[in-house]
PDB file of N, CA and C in Angstrom:
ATOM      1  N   UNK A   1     -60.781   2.756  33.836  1.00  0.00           N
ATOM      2  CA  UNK A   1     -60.564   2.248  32.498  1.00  0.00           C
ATOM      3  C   UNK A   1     -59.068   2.225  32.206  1.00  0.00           C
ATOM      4  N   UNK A   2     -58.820   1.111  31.412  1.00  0.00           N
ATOM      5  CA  UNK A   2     -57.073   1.063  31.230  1.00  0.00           C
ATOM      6  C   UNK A   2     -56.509   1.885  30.240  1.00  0.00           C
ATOM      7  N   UNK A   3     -55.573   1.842  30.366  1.00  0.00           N
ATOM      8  CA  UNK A   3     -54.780   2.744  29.216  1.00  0.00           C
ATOM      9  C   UNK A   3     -54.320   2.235  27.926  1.00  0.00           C
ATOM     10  N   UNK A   4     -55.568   1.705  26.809  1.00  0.00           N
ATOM     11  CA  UNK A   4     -55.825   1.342  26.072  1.00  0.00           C
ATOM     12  C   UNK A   4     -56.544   2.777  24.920  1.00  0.00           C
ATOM     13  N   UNK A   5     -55.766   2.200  23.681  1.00  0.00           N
ATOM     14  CA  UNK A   5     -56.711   3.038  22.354  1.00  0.00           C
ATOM     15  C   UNK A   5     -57.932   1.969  22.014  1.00  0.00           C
ATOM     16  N   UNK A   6     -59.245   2.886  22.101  1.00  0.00           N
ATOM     17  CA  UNK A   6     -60.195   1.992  21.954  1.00  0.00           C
ATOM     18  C   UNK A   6     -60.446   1.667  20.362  1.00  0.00           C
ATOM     19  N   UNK A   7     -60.004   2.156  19.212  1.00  0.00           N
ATOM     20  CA  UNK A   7     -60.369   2.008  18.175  1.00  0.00           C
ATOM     21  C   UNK A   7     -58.850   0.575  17.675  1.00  0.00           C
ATOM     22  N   UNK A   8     -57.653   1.130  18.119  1.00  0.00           N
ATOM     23  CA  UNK A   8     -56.496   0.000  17.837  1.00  0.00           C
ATOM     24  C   UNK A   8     -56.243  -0.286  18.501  1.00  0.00           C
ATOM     25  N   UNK A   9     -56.468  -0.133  19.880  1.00  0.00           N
ATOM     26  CA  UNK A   9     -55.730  -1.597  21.033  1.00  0.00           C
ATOM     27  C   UNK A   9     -55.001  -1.028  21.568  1.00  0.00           C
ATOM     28  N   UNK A  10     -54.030  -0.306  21.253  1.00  0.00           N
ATOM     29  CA  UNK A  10     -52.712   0.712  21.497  1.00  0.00           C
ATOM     30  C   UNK A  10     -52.403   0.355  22.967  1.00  0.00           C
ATOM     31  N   UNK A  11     -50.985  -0.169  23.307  1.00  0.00           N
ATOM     32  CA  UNK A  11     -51.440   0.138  24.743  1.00  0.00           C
ATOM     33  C   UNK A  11     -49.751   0.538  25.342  1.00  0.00           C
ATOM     34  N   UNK A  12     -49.556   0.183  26.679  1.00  0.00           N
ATOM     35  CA  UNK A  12     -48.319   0.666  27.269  1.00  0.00           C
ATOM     36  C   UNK A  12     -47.421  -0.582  26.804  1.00  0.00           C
ATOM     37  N   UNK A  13     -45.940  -0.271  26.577  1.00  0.00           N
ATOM     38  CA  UNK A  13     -44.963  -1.351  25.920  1.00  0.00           C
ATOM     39  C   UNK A  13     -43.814  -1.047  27.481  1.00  0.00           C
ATOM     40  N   UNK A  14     -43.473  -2.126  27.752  1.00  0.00           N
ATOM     41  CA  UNK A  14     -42.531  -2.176  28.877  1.00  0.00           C
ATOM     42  C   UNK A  14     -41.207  -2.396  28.227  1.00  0.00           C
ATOM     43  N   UNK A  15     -39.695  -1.336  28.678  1.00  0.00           N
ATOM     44  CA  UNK A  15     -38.584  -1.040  28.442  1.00  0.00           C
ATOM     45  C   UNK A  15     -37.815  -1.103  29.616  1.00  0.00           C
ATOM     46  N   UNK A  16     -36.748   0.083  29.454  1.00  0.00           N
ATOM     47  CA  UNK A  16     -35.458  -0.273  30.307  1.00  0.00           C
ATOM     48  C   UNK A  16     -35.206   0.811  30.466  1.00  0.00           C
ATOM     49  N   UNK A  17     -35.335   1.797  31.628  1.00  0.00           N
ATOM     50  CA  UNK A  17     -34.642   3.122  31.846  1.00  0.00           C
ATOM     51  C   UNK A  17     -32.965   2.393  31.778  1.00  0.00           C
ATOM     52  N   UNK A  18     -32.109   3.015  31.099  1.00  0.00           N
ATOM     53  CA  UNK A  18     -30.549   3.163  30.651  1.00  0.00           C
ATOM     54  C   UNK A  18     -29.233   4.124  30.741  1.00  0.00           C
ATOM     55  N   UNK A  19     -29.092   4.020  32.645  1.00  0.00           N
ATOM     56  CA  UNK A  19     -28.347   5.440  32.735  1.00  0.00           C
ATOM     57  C   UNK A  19     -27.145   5.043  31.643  1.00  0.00           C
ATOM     58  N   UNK A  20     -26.181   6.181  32.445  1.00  0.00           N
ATOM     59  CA  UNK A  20     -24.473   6.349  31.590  1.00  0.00           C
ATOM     60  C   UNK A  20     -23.823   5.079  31.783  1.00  0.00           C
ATOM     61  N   UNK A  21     -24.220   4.821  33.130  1.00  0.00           N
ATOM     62  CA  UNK A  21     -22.994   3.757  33.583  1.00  0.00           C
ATOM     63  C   UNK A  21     -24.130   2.470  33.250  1.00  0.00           C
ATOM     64  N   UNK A  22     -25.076   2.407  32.365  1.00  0.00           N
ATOM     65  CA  UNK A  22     -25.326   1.085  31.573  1.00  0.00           C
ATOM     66  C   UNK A  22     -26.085   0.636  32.790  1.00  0.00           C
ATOM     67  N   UNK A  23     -26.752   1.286  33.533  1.00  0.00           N
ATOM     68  CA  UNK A  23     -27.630   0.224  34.382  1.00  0.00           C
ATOM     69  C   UNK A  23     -28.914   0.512  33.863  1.00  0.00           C
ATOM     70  N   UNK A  24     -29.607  -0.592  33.815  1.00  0.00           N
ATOM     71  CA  UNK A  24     -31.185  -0.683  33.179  1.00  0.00           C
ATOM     72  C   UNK A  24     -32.123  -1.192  34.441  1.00  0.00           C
ATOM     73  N   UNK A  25     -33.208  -0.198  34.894  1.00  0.00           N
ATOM     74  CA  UNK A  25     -34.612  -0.387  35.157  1.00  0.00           C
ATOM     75  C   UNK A  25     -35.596  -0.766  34.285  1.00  0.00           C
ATOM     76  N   UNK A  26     -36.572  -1.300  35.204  1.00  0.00           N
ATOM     77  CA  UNK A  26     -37.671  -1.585  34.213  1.00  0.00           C
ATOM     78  C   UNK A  26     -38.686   0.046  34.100  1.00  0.00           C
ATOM     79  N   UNK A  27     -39.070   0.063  32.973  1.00  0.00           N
ATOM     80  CA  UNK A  27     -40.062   1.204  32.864  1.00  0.00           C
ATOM     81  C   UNK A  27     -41.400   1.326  31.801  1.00  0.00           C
ATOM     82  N   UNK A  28     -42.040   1.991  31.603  1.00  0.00           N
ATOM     83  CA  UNK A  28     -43.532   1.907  30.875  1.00  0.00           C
ATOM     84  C   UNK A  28     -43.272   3.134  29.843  1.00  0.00           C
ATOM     85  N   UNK A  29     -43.355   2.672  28.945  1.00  0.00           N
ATOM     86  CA  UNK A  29     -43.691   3.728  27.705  1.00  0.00           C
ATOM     87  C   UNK A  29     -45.243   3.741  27.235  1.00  0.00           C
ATOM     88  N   UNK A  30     -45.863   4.644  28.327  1.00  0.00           N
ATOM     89  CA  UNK A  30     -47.462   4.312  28.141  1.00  0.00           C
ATOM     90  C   UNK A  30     -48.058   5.639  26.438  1.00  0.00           C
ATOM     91  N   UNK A  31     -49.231   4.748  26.225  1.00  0.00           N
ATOM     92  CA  UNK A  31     -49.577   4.873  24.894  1.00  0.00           C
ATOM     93  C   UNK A  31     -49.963   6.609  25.503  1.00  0.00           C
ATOM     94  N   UNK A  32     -50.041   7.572  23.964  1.00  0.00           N
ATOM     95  CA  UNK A  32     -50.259   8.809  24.379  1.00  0.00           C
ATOM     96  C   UNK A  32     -51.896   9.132  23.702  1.00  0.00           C
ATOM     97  N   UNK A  33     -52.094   8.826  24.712  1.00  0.00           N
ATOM     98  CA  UNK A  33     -54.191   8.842  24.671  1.00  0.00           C
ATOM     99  C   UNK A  33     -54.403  10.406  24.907  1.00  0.00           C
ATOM    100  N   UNK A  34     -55.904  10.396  24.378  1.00  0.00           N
ATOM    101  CA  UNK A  34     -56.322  11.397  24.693  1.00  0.00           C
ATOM    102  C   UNK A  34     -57.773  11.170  24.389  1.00  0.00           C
ATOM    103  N   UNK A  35     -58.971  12.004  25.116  1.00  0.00           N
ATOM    104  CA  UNK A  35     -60.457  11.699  25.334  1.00  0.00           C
ATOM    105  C   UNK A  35     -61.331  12.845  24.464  1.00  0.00           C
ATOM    106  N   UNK A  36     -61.869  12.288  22.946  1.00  0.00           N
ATOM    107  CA  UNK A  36     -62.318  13.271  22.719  1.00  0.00           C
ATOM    108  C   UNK A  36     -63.347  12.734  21.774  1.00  0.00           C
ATOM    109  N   UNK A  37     -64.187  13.814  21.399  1.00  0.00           N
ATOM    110  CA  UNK A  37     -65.574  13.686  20.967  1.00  0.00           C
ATOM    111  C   UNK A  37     -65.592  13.328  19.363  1.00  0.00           C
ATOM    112  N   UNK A  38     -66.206  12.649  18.699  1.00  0.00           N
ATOM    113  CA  UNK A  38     -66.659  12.660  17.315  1.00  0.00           C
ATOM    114  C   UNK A  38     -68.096  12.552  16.700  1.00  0.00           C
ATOM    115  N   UNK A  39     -68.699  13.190  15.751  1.00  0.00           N
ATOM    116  CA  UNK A  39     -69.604  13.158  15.299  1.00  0.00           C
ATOM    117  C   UNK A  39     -69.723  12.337  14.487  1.00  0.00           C
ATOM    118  N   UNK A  40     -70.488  11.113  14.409  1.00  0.00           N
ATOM    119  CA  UNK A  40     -70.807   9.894  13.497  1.00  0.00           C
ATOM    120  C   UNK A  40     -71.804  10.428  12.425  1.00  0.00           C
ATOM    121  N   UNK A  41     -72.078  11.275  11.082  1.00  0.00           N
ATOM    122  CA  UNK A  41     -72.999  11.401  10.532  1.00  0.00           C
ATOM    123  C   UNK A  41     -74.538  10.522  10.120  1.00  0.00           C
ATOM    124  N   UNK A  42     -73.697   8.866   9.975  1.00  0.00           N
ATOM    125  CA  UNK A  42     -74.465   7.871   9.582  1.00  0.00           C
ATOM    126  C   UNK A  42     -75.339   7.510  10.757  1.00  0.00           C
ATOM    127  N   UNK A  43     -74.937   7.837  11.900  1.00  0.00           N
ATOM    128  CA  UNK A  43     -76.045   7.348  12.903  1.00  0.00           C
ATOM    129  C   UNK A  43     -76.259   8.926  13.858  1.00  0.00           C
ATOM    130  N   UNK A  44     -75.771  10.028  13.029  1.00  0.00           N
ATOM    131  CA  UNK A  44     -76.569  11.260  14.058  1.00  0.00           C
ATOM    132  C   UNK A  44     -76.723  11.700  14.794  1.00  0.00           C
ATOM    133  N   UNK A  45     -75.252  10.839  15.309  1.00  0.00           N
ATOM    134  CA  UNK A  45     -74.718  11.181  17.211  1.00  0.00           C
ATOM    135  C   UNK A  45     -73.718  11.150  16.983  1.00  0.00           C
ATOM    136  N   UNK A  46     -72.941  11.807  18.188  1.00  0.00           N
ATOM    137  CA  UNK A  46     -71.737  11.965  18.874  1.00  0.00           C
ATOM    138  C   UNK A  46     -71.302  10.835  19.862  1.00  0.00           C
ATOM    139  N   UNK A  47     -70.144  10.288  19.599  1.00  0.00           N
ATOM    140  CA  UNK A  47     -69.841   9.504  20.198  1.00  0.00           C
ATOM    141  C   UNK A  47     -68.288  10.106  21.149  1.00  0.00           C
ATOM    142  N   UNK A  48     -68.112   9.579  22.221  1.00  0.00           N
ATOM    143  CA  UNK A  48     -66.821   9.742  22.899  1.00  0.00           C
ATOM    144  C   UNK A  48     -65.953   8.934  23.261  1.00  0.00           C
ATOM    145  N   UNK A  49     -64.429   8.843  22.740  1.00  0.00           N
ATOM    146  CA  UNK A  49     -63.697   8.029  22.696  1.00  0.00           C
ATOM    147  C   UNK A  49     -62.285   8.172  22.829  1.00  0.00           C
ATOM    148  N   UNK A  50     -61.784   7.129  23.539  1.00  0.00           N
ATOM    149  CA  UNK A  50     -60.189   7.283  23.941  1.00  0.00           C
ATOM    150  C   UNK A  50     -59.486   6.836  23.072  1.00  0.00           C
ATOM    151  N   UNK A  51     -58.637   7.166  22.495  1.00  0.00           N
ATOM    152  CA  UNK A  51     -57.706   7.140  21.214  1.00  0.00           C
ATOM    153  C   UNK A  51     -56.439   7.914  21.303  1.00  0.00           C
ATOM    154  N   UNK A  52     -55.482   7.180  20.680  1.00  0.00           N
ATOM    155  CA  UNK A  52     -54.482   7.424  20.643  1.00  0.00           C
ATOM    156  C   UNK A  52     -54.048   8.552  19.458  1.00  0.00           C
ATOM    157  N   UNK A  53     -53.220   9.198  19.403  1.00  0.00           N
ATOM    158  CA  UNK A  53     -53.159  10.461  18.687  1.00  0.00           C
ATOM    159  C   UNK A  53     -52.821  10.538  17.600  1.00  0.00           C
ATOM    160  N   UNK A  54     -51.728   9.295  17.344  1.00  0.00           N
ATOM    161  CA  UNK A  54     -51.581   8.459  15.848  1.00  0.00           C
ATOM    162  C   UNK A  54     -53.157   8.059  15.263  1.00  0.00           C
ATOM    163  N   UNK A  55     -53.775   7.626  15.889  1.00  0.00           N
ATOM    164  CA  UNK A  55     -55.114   7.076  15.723  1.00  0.00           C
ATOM    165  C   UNK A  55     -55.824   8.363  14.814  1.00  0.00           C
ATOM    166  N   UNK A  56     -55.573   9.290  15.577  1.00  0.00           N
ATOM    167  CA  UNK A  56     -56.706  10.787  15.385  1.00  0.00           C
ATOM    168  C   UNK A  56     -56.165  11.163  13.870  1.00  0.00           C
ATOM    169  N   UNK A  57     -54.744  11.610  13.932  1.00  0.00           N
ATOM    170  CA  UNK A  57     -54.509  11.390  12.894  1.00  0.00           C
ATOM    171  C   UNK A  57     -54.717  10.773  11.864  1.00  0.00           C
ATOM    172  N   UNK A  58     -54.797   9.594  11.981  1.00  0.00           N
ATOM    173  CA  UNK A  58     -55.597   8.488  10.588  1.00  0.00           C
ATOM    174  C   UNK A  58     -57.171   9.135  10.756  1.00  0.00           C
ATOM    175  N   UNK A  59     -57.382   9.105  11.761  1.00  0.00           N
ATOM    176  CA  UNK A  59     -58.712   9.889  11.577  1.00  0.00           C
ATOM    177  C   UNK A  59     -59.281  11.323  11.451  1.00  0.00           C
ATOM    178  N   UNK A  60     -58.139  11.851  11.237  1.00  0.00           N
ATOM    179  CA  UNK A  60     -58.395  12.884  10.047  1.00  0.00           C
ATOM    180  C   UNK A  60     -58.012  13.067   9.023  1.00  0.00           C
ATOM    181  N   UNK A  61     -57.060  11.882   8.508  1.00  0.00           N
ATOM    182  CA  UNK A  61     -57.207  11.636   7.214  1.00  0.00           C
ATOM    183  C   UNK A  61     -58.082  11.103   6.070  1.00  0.00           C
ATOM    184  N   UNK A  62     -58.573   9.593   6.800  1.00  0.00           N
ATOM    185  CA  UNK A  62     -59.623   9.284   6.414  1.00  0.00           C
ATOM    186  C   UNK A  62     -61.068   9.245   6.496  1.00  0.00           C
ATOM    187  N   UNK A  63     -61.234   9.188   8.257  1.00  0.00           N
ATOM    188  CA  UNK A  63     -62.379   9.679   8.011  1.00  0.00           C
ATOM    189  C   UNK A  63     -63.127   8.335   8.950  1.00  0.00           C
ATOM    190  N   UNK A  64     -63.874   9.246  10.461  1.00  0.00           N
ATOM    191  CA  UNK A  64     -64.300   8.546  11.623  1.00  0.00           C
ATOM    192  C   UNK A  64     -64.972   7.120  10.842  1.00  0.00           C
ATOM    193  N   UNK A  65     -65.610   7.380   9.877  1.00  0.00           N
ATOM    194  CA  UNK A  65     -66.621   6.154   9.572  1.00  0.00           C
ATOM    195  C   UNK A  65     -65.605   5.067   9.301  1.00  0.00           C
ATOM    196  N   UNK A  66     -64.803   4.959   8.285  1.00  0.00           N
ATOM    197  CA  UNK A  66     -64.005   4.173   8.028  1.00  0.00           C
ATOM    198  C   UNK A  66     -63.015   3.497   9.187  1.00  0.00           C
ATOM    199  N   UNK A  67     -62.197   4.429   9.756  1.00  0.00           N
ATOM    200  CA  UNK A  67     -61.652   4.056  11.089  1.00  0.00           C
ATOM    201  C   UNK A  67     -62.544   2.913  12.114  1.00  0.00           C
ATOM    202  N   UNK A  68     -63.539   3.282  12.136  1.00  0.00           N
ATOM    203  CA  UNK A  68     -64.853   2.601  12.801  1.00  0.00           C
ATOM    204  C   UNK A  68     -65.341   1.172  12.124  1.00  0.00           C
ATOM    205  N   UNK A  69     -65.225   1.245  11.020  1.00  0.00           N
ATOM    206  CA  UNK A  69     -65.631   0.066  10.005  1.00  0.00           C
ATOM    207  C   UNK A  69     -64.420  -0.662  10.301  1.00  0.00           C
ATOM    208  N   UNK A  70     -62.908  -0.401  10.365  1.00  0.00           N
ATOM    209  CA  UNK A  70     -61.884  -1.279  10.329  1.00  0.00           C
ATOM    210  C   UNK A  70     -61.705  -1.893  12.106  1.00  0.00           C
ATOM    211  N   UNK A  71     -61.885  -1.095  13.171  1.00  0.00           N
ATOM    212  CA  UNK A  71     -61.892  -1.679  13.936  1.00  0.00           C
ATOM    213  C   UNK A  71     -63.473  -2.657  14.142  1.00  0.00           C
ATOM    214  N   UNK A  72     -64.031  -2.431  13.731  1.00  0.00           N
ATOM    215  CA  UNK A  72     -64.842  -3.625  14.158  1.00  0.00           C
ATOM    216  C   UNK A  72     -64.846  -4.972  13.440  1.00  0.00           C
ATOM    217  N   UNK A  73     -64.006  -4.686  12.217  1.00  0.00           N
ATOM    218  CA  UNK A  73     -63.990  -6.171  11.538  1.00  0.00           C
ATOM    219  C   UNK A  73     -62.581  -6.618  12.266  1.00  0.00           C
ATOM    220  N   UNK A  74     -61.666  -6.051  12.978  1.00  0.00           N
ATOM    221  CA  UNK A  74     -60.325  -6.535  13.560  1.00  0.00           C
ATOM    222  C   UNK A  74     -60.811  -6.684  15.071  1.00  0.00           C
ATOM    223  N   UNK A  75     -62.435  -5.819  15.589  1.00  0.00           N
ATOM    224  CA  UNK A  75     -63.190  -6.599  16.567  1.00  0.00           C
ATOM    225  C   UNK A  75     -62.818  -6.107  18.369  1.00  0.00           C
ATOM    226  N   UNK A  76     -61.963  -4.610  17.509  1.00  0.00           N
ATOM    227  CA  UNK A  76     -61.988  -3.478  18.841  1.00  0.00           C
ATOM    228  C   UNK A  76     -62.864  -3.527  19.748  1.00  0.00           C
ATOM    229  N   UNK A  77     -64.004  -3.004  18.261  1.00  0.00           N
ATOM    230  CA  UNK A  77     -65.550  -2.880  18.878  1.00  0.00           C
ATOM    231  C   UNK A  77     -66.479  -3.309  18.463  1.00  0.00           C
ATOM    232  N   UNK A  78     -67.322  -3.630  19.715  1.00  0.00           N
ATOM    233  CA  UNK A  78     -68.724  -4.688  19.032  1.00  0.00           C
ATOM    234  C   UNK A  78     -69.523  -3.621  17.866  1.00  0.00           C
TER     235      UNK A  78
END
């Protein structure tokens, strides 16, 4: 599976390692995922999901259901 946030898309953004003397590589600033469990009340299961940590955050602010309602109308998830 790729290194994608499954609720926002989130993914790796390609940059420029930048020593002293100004020389630039190419490099990956990959998204900072992490795999973890949530309890859906409205449907009475646990679901498991890769998300990004900004993500988790909004989702403990507001609140798995909602998070869930917005990605599927922007069509994350079926």
């Amino acid at each position: 599976m790729s290194r994608v946030c499954e609720l926002t898309g989130k993914k790796a953004m390609v940059g420029n390692n930048v020593s002293h003397a100004m020389n630039k590589t190419k490099r990956k600033f990959n998204a900072n995922l992490i795999k973890k469990r949530f309890y859906i009340p409205e449907e009475d299961k646990w679901v498991t999901l890769k998300v990004a940590t900004s993500t988790l955050k909004t989702i403990n602010k507001v609140g798995i259901s909602a998070v869930l309602k917005e990605a599927k109308s922007k069509g994350f998830i079926k």
